[in-house]
C-alpha atoms as a PDB file:
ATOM      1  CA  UNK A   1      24.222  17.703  -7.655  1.00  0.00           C
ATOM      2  CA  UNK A   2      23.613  13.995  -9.424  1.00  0.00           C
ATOM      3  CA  UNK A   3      20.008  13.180  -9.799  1.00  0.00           C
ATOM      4  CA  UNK A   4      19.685   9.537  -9.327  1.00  0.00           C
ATOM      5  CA  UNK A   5      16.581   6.949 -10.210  1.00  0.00           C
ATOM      6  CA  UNK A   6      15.936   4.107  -7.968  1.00  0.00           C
ATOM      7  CA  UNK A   7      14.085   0.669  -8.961  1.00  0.00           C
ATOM      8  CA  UNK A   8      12.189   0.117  -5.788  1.00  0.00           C
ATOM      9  CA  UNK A   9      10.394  -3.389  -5.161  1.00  0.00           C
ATOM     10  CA  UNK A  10       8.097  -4.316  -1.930  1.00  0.00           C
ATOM     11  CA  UNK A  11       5.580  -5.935  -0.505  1.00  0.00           C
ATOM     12  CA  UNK A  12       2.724  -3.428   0.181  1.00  0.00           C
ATOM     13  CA  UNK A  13       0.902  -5.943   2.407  1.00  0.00           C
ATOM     14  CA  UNK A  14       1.757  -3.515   5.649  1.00  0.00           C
ATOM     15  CA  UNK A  15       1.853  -0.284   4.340  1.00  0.00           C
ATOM     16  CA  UNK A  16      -0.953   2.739   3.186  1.00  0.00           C
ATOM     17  CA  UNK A  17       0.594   2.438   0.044  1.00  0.00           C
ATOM     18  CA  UNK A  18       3.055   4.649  -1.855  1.00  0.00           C
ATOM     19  CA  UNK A  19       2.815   8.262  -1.148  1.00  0.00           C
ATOM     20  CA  UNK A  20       3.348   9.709   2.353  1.00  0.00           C
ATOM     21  CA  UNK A  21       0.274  10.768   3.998  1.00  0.00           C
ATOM     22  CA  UNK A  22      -0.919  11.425   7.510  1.00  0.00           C
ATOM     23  CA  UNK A  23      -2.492   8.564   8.624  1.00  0.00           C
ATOM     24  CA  UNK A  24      -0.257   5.549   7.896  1.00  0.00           C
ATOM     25  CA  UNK A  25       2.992   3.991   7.213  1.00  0.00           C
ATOM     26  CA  UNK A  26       3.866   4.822   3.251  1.00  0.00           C
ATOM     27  CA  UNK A  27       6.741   2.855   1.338  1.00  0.00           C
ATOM     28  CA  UNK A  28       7.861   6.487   0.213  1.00  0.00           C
ATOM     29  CA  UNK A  29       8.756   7.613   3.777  1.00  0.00           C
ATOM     30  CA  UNK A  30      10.623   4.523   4.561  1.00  0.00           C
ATOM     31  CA  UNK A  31      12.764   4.755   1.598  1.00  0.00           C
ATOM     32  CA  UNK A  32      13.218   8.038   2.154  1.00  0.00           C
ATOM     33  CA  UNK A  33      14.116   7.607   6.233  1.00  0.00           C
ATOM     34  CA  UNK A  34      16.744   5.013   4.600  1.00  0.00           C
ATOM     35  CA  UNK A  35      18.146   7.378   2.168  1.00  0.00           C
ATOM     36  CA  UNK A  36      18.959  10.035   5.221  1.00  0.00           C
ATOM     37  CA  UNK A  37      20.467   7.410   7.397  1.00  0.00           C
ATOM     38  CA  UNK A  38      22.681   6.957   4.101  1.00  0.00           C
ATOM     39  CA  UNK A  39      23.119  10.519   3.090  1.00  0.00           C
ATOM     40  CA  UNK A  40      23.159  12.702   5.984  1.00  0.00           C
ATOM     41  CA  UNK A  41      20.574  14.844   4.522  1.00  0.00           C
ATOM     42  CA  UNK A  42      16.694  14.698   3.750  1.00  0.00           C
ATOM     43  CA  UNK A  43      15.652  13.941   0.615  1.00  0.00           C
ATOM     44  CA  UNK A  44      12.248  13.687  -1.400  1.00  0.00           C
ATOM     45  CA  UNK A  45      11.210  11.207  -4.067  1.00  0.00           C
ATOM     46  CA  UNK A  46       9.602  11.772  -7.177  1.00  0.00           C
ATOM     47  CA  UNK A  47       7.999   8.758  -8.139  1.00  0.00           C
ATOM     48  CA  UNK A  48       6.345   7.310 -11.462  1.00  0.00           C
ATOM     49  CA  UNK A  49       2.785   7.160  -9.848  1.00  0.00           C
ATOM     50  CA  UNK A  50       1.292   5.719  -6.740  1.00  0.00           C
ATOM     51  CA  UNK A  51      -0.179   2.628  -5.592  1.00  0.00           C
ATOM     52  CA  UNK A  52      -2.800   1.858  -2.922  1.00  0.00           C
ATOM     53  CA  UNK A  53      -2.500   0.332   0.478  1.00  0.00           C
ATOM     54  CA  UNK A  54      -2.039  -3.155  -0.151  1.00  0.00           C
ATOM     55  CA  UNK A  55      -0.426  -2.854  -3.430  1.00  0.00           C
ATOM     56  CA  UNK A  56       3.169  -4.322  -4.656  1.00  0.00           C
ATOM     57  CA  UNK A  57       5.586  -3.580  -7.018  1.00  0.00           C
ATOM     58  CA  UNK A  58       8.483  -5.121  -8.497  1.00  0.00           C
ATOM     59  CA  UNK A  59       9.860  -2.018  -9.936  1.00  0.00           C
ATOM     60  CA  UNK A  60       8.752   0.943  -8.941  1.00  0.00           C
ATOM     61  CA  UNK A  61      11.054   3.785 -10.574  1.00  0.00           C
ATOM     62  CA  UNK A  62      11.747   7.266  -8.341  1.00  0.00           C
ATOM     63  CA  UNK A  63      14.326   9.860  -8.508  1.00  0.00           C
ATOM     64  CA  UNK A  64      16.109  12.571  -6.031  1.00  0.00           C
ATOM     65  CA  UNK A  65      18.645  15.011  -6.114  1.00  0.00           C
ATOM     66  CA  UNK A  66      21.736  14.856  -3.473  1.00  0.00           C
ATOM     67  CA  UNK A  67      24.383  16.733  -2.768  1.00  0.00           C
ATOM     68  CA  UNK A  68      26.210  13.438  -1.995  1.00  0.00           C
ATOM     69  CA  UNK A  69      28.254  12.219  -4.947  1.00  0.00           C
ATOM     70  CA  UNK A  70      28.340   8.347  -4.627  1.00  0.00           C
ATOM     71  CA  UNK A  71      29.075   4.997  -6.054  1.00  0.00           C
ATOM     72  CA  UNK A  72      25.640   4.026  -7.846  1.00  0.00           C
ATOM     73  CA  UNK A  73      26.144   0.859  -5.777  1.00  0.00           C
ATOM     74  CA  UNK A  74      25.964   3.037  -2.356  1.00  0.00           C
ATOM     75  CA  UNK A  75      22.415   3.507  -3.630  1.00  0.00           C
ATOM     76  CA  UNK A  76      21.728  -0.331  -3.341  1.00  0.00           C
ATOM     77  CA  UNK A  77      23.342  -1.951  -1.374  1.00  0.00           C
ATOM     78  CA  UNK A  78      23.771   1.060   0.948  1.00  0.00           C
ATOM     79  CA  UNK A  79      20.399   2.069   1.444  1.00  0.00           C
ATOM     80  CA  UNK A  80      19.280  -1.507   1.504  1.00  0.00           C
ATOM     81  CA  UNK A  81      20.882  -1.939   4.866  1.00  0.00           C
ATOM     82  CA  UNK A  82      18.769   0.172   6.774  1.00  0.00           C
ATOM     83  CA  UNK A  83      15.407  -0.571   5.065  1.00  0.00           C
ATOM     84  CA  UNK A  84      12.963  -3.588   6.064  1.00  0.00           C
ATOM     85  CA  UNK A  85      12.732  -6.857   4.711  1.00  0.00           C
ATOM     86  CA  UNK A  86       9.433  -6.287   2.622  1.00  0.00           C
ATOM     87  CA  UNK A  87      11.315  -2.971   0.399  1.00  0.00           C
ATOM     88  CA  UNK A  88      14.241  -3.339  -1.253  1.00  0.00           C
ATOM     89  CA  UNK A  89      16.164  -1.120  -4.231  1.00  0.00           C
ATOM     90  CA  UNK A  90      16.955  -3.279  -6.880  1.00  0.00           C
ATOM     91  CA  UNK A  91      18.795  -1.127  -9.468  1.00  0.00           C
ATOM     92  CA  UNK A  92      20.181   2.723  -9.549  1.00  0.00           C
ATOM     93  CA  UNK A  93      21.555   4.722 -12.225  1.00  0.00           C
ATOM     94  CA  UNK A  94      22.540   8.722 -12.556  1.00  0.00           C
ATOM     95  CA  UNK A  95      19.776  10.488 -15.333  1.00  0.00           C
ATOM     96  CA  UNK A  96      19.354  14.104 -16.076  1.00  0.00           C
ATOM     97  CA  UNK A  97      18.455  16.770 -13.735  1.00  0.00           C
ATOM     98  CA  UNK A  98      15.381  17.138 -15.350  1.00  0.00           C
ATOM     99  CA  UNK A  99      14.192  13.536 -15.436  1.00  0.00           C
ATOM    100  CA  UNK A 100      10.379  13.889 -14.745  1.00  0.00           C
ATOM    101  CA  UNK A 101       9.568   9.612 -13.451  1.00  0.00           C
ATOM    102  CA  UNK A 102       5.553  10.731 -14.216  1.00  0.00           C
ATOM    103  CA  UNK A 103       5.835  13.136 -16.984  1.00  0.00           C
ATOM    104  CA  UNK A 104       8.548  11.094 -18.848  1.00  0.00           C
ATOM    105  CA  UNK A 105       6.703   7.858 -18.458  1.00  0.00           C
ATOM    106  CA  UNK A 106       5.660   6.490 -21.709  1.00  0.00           C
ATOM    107  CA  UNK A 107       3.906   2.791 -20.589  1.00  0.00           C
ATOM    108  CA  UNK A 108       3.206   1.116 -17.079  1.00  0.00           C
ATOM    109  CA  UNK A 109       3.135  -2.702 -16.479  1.00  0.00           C
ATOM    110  CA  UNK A 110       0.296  -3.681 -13.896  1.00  0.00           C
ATOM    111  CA  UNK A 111      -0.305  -7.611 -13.317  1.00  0.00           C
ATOM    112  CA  UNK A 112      -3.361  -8.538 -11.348  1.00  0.00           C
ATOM    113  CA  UNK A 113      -3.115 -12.423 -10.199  1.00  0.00           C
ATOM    114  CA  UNK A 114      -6.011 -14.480  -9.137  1.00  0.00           C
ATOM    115  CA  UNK A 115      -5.709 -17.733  -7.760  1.00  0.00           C
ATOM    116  CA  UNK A 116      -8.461 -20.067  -9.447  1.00  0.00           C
ATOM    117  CA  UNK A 117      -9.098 -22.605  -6.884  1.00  0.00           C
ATOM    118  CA  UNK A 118     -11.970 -23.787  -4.192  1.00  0.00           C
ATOM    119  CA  UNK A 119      -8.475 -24.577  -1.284  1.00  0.00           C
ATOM    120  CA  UNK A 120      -7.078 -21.418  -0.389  1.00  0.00           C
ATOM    121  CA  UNK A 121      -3.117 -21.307  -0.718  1.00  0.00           C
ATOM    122  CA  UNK A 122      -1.237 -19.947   2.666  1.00  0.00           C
ATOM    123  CA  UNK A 123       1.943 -18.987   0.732  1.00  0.00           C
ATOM    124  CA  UNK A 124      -0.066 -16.978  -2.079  1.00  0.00           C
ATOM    125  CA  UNK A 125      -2.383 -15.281  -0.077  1.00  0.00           C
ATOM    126  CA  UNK A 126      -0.911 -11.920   0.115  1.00  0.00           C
ATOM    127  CA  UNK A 127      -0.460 -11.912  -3.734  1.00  0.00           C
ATOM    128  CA  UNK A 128      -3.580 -13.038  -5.169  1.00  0.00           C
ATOM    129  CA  UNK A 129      -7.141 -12.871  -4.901  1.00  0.00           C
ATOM    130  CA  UNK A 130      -8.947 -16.342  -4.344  1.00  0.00           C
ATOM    131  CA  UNK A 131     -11.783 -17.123  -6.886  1.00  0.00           C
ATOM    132  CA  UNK A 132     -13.392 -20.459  -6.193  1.00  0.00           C
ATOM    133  CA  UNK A 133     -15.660 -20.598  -9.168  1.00  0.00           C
ATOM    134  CA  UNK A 134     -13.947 -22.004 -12.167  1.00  0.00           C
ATOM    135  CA  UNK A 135     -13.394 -18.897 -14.754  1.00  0.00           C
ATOM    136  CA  UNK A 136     -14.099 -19.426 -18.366  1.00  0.00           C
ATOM    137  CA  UNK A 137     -10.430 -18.275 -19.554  1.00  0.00           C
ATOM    138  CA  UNK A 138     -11.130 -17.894 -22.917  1.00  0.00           C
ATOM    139  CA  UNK A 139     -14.165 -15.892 -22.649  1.00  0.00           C
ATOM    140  CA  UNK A 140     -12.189 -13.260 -19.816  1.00  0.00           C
ATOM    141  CA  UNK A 141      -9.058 -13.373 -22.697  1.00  0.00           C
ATOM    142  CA  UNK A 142     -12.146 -12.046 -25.856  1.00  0.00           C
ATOM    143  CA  UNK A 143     -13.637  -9.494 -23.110  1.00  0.00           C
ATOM    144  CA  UNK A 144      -9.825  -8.271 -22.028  1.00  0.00           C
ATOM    145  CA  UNK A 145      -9.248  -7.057 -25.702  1.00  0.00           C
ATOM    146  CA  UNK A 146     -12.677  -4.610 -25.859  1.00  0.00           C
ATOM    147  CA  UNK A 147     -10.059  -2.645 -23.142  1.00  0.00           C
ATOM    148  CA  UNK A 148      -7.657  -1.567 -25.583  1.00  0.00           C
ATOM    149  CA  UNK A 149      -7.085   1.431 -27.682  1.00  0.00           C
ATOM    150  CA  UNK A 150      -8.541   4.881 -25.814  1.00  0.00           C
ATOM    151  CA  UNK A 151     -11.749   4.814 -24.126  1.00  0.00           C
ATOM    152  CA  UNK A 152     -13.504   6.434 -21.325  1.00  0.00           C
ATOM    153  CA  UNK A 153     -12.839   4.381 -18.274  1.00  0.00           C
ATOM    154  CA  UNK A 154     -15.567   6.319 -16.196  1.00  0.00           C
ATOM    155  CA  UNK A 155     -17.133   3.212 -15.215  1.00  0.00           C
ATOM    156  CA  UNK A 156     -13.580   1.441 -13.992  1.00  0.00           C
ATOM    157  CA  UNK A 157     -12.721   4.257 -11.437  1.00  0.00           C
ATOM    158  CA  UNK A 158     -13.262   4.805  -7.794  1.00  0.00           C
ATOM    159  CA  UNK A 159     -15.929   6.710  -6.171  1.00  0.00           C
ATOM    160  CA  UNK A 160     -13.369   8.981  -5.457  1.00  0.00           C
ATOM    161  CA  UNK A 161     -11.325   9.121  -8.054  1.00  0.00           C
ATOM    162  CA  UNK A 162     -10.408  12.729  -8.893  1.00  0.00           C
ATOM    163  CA  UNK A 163      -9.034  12.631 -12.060  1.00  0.00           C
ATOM    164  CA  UNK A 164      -9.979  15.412 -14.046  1.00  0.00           C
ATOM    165  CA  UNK A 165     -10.601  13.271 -17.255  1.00  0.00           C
ATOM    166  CA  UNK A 166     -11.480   9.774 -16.780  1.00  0.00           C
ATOM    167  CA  UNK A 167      -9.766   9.112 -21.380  1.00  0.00           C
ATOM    168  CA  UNK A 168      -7.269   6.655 -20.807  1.00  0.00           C
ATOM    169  CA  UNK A 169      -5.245   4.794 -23.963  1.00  0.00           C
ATOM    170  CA  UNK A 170      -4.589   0.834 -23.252  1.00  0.00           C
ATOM    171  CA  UNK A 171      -2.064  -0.342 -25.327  1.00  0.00           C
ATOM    172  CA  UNK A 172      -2.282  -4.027 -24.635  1.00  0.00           C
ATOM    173  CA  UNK A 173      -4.526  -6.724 -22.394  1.00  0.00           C
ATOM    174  CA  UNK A 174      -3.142 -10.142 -21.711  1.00  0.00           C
ATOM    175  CA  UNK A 175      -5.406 -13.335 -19.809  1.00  0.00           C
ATOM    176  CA  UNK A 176      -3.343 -16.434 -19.387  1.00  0.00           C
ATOM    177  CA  UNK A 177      -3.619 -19.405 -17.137  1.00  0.00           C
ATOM    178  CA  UNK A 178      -0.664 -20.671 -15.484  1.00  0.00           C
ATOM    179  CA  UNK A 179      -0.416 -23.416 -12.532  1.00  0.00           C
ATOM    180  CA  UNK A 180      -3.734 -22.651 -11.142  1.00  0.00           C
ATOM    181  CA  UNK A 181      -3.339 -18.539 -11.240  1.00  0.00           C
ATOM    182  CA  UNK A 182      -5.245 -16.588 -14.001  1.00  0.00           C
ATOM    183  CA  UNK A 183      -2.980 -14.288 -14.731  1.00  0.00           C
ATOM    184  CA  UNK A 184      -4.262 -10.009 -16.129  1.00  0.00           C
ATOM    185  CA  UNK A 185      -1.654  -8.435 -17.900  1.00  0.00           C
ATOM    186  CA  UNK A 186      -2.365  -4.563 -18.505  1.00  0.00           C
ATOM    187  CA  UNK A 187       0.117  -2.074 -20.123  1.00  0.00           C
ATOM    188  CA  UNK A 188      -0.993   1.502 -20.759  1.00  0.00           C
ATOM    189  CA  UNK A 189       0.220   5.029 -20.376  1.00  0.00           C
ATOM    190  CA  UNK A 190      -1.605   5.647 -17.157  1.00  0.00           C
ATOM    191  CA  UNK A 191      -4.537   4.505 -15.340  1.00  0.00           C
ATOM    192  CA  UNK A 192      -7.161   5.873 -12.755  1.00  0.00           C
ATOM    193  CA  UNK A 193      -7.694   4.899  -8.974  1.00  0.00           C
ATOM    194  CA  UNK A 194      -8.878   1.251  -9.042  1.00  0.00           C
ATOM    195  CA  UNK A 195      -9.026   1.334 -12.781  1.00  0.00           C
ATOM    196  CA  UNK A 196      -6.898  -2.154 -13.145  1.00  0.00           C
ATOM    197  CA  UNK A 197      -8.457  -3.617  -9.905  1.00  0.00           C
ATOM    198  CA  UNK A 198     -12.317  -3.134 -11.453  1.00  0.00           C
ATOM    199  CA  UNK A 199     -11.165  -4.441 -14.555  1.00  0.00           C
ATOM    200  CA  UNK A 200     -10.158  -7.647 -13.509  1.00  0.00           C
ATOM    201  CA  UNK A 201     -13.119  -7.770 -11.226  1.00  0.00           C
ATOM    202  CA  UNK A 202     -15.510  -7.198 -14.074  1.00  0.00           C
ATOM    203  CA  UNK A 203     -13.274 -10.133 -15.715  1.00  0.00           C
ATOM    204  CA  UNK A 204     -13.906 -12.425 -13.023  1.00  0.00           C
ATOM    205  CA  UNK A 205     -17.806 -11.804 -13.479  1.00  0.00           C
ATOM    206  CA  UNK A 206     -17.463 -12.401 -17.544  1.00  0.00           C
ATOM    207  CA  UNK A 207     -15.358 -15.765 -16.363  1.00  0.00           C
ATOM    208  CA  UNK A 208     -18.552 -16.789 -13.741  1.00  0.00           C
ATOM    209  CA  UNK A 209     -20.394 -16.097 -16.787  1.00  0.00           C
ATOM    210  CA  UNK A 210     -22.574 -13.458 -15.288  1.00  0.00           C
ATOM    211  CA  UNK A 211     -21.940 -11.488 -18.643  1.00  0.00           C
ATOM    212  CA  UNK A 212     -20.841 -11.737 -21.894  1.00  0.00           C
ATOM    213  CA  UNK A 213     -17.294 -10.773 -23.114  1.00  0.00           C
ATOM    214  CA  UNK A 214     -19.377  -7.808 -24.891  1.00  0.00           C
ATOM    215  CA  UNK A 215     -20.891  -6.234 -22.054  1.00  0.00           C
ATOM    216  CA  UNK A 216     -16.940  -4.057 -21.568  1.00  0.00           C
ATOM    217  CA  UNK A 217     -18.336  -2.418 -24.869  1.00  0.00           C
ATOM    218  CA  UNK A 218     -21.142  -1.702 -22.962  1.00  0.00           C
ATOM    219  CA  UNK A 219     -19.639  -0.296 -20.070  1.00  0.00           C
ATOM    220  CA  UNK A 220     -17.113   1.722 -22.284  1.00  0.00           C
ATOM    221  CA  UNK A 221     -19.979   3.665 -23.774  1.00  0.00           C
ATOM    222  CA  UNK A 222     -22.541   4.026 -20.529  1.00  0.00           C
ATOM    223  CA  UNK A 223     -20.032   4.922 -17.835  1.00  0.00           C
ATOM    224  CA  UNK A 224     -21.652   3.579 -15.251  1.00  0.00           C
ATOM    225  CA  UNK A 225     -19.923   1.826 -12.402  1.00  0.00           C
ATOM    226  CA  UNK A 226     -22.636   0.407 -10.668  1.00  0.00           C
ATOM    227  CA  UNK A 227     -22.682  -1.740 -13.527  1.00  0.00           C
ATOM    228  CA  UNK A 228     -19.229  -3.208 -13.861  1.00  0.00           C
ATOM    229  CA  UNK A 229     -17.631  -5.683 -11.441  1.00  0.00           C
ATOM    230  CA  UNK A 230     -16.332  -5.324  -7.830  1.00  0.00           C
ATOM    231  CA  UNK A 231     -13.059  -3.730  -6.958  1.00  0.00           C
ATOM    232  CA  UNK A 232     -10.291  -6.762  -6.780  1.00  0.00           C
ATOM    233  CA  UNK A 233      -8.739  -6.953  -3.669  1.00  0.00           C
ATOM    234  CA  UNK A 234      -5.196  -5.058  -3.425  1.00  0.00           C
ATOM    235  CA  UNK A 235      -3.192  -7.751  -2.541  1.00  0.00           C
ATOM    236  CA  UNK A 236      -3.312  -9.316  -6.287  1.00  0.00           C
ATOM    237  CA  UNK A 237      -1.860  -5.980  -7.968  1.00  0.00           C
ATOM    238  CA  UNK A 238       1.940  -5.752  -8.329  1.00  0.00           C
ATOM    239  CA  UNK A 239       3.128  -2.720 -10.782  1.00  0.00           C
ATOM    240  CA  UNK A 240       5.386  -5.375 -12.954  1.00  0.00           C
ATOM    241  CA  UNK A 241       7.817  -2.445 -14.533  1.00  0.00           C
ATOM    242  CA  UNK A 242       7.335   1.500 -15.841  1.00  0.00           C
ATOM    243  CA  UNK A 243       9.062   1.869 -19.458  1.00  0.00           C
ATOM    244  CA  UNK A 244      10.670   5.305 -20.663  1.00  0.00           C
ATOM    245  CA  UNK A 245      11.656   6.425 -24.124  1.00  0.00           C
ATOM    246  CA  UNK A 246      14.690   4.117 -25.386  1.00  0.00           C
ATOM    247  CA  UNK A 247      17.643   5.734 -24.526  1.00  0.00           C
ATOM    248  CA  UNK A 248      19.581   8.436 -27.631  1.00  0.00           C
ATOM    249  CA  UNK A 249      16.647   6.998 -29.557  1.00  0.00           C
ATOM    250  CA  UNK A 250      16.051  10.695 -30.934  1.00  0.00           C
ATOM    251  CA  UNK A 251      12.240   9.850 -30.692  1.00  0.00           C
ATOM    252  CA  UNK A 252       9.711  10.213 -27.388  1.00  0.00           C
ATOM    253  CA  UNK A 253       7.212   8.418 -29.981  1.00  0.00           C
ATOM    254  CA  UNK A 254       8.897   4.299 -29.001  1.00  0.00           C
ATOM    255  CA  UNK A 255       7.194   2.587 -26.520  1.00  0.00           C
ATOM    256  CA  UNK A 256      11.249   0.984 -25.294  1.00  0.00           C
ATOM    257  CA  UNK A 257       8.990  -2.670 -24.539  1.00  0.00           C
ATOM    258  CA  UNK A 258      11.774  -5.419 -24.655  1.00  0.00           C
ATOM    259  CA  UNK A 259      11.263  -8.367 -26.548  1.00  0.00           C
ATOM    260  CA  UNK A 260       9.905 -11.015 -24.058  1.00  0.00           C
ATOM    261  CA  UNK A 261       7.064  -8.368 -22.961  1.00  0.00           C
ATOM    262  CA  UNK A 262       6.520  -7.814 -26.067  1.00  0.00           C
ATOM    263  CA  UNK A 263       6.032 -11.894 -26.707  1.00  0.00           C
ATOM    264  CA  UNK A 264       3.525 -11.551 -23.534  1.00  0.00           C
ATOM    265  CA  UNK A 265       1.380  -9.102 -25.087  1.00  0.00           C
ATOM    266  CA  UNK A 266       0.782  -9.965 -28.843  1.00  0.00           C
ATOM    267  CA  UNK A 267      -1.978  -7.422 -29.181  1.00  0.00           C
ATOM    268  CA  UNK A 268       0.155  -4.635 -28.595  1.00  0.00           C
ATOM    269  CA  UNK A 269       2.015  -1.699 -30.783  1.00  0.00           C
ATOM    270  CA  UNK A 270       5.114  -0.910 -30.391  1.00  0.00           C
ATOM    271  CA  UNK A 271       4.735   1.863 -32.298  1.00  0.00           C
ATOM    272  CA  UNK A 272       1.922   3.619 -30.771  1.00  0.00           C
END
């Protein structure tokens, strides 16, 4: 039976997020209702992570087993058919049976967009958080680095976050300004609930100027949350791409970043 990994992009504007649950729509059960009006059968996906209601992704990764053997194209443009115009797969490929999309994952991609300006946009709204104070870029980009290497990251979390260690390694932090959007680029191994969303809103209050770029030390070594910034709205998150060891690389140690990422983030290590 072929165990197959799906890229998965949508809009999380209208759903509860990833993961099934009780009480709302989730982007897993949809994909999943697609994949039995495909396959005839009921499958379950095994995903990389989650994300929260509100949340987007352009390449979420998540694998099943079938008993169907199909063209990898079935698994796109197939299962495309019967899903809704805000999720669509955008790449599948055959892996091994034992392909674990959480356990294998070496480095996740999150992007948190803010648009910087005092008129709201219509077309943008649903992917960015409005800030109409003008944010002191350089002073969020000297703050941004304090957030990488390992730290404890108890005072980025939600209230109810249930993590059972709150250590987290962040391998590189990225603040750029592009056509009016300040743009928070954050790859790490794995974060906690809200952990990239109070980042960038403790960002936001360095960029006000509320603090200085020092006080993420501060927060790093006192854990406390009352003290670091709101949560960001959802709607500015996207997960931008999870990354796996490079393929017959004979190492799990390589962070497989290609090139232009790695241009995008010149404080990482690729060798970490």
């Amino acid at each position: 039976m072929p165990t197959i990994l799906l890229t998965i992009a949508y809009d999380g504007t209208n759903y509860s997020g990833w993961q099934v649950q009780p009480n709302g729509l989730a982007v897993q059960q949809v994909v999943e209702d697609a994949l039995r009006q495909l396959l005839g059968e009921r499958v379950q996906l095994r995903s990389s992570g989650r994300t929260d209601a509100g949340v987007h992704a352009r390449a979420m990764p998540a694998a099943f087993t079938t008993r169907r053997d199909l063209p990898l194209r079935a698994f796109v443009e197939g299962v495309n058919r019967y899903l809704p115009d805000d999720i669509a797969i955008q790449d599948a490929c055959q892996v091994a049976a034992d392909f674990r999309p959480i356990g294998d994952a070496l480095s996740k991609h999150y992007r948190y967009t803010i648009l910087n300006s005092v008129v709201r946009s219509p077309l943008d709204r649903l992917y960015s958080w409005q800030v109409r104070e003008a944010l002191d870029i350089p002073a969020m980009a000297a703050a941004a680095r304090h957030f990488i290497g390992k730290h404890d990251f108890a005072a980025f979390r939600a209230s109810n976050c249930v993590a059972r260690t709150t250590i987290r390694k962040v391998d590189a932090v990225d603040v750029s300004l592009k056509d009016g959007f300040v743009i928070i680029d954050v790859v790490g191994e794995g974060f906690l609930k809200y952990m990239v969303r109070v980042m960038a809103g403790t960002l936001v209050d360095i960029g006000r100027g509320r603090f200085e770029p020092d006080h993420v030390c501060r927060l790093l070594e006192n854990r406390d949350r009352k003290k670091a910034g709101v949560t960001a709205p959802a709607c500015g998150l996207c997960l931008m791409k999870v990354y796996y060891p490079e393929p017959d690389s004979g190492t799990e140690q390589l962070i497989f970043l290609p090139a232009d990422v790695l241009a995008a983030f010149p404080a990482s290590d690729p060798s970490r």
